[in-house]
C-alpha atoms as a PDB file:
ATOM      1  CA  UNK A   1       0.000   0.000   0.000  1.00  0.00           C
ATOM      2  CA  UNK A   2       1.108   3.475  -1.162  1.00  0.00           C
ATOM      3  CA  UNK A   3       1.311   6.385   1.590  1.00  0.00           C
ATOM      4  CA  UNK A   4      -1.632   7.771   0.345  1.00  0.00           C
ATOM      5  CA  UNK A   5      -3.562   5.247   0.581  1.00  0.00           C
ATOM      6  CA  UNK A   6      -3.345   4.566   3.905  1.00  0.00           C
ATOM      7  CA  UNK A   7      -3.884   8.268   4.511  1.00  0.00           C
ATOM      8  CA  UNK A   8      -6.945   7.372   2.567  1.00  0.00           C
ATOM      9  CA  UNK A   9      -8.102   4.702   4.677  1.00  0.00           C
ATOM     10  CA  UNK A  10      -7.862   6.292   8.123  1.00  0.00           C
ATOM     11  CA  UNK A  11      -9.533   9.404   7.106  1.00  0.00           C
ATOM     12  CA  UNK A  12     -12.480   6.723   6.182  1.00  0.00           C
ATOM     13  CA  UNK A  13     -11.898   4.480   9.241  1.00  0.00           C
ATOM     14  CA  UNK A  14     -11.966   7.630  11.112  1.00  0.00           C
ATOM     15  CA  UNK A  15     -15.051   9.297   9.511  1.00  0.00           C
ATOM     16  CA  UNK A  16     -16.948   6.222   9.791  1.00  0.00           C
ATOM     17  CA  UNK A  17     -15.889   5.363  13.602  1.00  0.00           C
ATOM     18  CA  UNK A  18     -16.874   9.200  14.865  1.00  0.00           C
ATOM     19  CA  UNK A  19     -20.241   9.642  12.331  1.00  0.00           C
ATOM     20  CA  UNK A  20     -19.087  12.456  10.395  1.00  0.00           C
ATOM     21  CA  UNK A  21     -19.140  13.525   7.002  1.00  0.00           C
ATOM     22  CA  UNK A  22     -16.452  15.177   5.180  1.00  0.00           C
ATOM     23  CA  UNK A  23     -18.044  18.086   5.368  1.00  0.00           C
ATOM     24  CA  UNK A  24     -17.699  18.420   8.738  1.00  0.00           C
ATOM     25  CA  UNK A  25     -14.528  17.109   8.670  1.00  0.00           C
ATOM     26  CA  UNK A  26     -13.460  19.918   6.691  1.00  0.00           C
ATOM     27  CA  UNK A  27     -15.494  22.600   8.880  1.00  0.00           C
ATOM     28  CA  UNK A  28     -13.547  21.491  11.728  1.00  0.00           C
ATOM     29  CA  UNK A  29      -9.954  20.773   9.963  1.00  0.00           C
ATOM     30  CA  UNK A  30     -10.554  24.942   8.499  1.00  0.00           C
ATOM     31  CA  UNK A  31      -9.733  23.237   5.158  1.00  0.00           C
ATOM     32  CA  UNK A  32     -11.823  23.744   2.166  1.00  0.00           C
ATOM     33  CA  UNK A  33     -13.630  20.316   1.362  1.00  0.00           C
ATOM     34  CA  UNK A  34     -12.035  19.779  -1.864  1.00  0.00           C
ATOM     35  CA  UNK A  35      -9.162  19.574  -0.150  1.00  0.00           C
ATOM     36  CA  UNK A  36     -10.128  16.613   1.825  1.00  0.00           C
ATOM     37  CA  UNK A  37     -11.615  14.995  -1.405  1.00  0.00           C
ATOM     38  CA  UNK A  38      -8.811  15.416  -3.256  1.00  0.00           C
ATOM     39  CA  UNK A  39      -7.138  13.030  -0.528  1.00  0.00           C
ATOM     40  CA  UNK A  40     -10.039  10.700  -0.665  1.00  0.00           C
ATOM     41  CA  UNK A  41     -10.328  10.532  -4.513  1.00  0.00           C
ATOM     42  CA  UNK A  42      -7.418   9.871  -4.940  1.00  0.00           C
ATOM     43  CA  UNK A  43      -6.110  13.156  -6.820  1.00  0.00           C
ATOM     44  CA  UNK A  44      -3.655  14.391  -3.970  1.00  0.00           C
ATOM     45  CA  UNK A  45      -1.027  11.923  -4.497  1.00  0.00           C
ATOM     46  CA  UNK A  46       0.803  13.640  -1.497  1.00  0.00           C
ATOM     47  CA  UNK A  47      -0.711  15.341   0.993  1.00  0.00           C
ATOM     48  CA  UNK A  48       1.338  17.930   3.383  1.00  0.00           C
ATOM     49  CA  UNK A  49       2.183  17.065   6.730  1.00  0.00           C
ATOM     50  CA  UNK A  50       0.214  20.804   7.363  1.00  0.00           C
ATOM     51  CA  UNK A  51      -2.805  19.162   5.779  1.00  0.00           C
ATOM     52  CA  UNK A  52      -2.620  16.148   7.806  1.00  0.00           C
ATOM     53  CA  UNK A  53      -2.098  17.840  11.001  1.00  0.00           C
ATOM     54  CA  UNK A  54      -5.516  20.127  10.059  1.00  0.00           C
ATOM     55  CA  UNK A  55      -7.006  17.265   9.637  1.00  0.00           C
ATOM     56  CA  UNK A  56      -5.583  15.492  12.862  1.00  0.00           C
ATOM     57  CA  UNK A  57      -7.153  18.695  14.456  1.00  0.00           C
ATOM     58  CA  UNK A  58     -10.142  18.187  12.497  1.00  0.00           C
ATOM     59  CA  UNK A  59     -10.419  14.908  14.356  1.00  0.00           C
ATOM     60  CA  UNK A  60      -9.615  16.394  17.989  1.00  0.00           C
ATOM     61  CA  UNK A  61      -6.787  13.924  17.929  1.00  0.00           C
ATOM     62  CA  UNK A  62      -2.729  14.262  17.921  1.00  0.00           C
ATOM     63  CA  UNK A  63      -0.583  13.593  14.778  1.00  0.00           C
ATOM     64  CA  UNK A  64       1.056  10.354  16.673  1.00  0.00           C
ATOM     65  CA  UNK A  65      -2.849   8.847  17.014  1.00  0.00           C
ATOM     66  CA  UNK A  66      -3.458   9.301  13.537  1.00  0.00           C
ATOM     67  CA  UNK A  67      -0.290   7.107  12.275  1.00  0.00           C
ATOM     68  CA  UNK A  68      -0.527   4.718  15.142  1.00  0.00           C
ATOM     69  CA  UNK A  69      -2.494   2.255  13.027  1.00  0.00           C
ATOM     70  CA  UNK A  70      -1.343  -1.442  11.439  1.00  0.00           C
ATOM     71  CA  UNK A  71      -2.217   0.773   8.161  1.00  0.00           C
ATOM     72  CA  UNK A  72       0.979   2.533   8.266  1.00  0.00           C
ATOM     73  CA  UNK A  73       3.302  -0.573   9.065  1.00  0.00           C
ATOM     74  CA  UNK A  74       3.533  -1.717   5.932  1.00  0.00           C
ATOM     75  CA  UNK A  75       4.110   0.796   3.312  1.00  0.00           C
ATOM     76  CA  UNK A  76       5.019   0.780  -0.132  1.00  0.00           C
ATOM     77  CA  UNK A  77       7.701   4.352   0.188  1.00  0.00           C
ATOM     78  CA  UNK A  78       9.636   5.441  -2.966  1.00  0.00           C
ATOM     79  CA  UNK A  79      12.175   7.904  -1.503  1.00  0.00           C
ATOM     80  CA  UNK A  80      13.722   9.621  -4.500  1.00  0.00           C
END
């Protein structure tokens, strides 16, 4: 799995474990929405660690929370 998919995936995990939509997601993250789609669709191949912590904030939770997950253990990384 590529980095941004498992960004992907917790987003989800995370929007579907607290019963929000992206919409408030973004509301809360002060990002516009098409931001967070982007990430979601697919289209932001890599997000910013600025955008991630928005949306960590977005979530009421701390950056380390957000990559504690078996998602992130095994990840495809091309460093070039």
């Amino acid at each position: 799995m590529e980095v941004n998919e498992a960004i992907k995936t917790k987003i989800n995990k995370l929007l579907y474990e607290r019963n929000m939509s992206v919409n408030k997601l973004s509301t809360n993250a002060g990002l516009m929405q098409s931001t967070v789609d982007s990430i979601l669709n697919g289209r932001s191949k890599n997000p910013t660690m600025v955008t991630i912590c928005k949306i960590c904030e977005g979530f009421d939770i701390p950056l380390s929370e957000f990559f504690d997950d078996k998602v992130f253990d095994d990840l495809d990384i091309d460093i070039k």
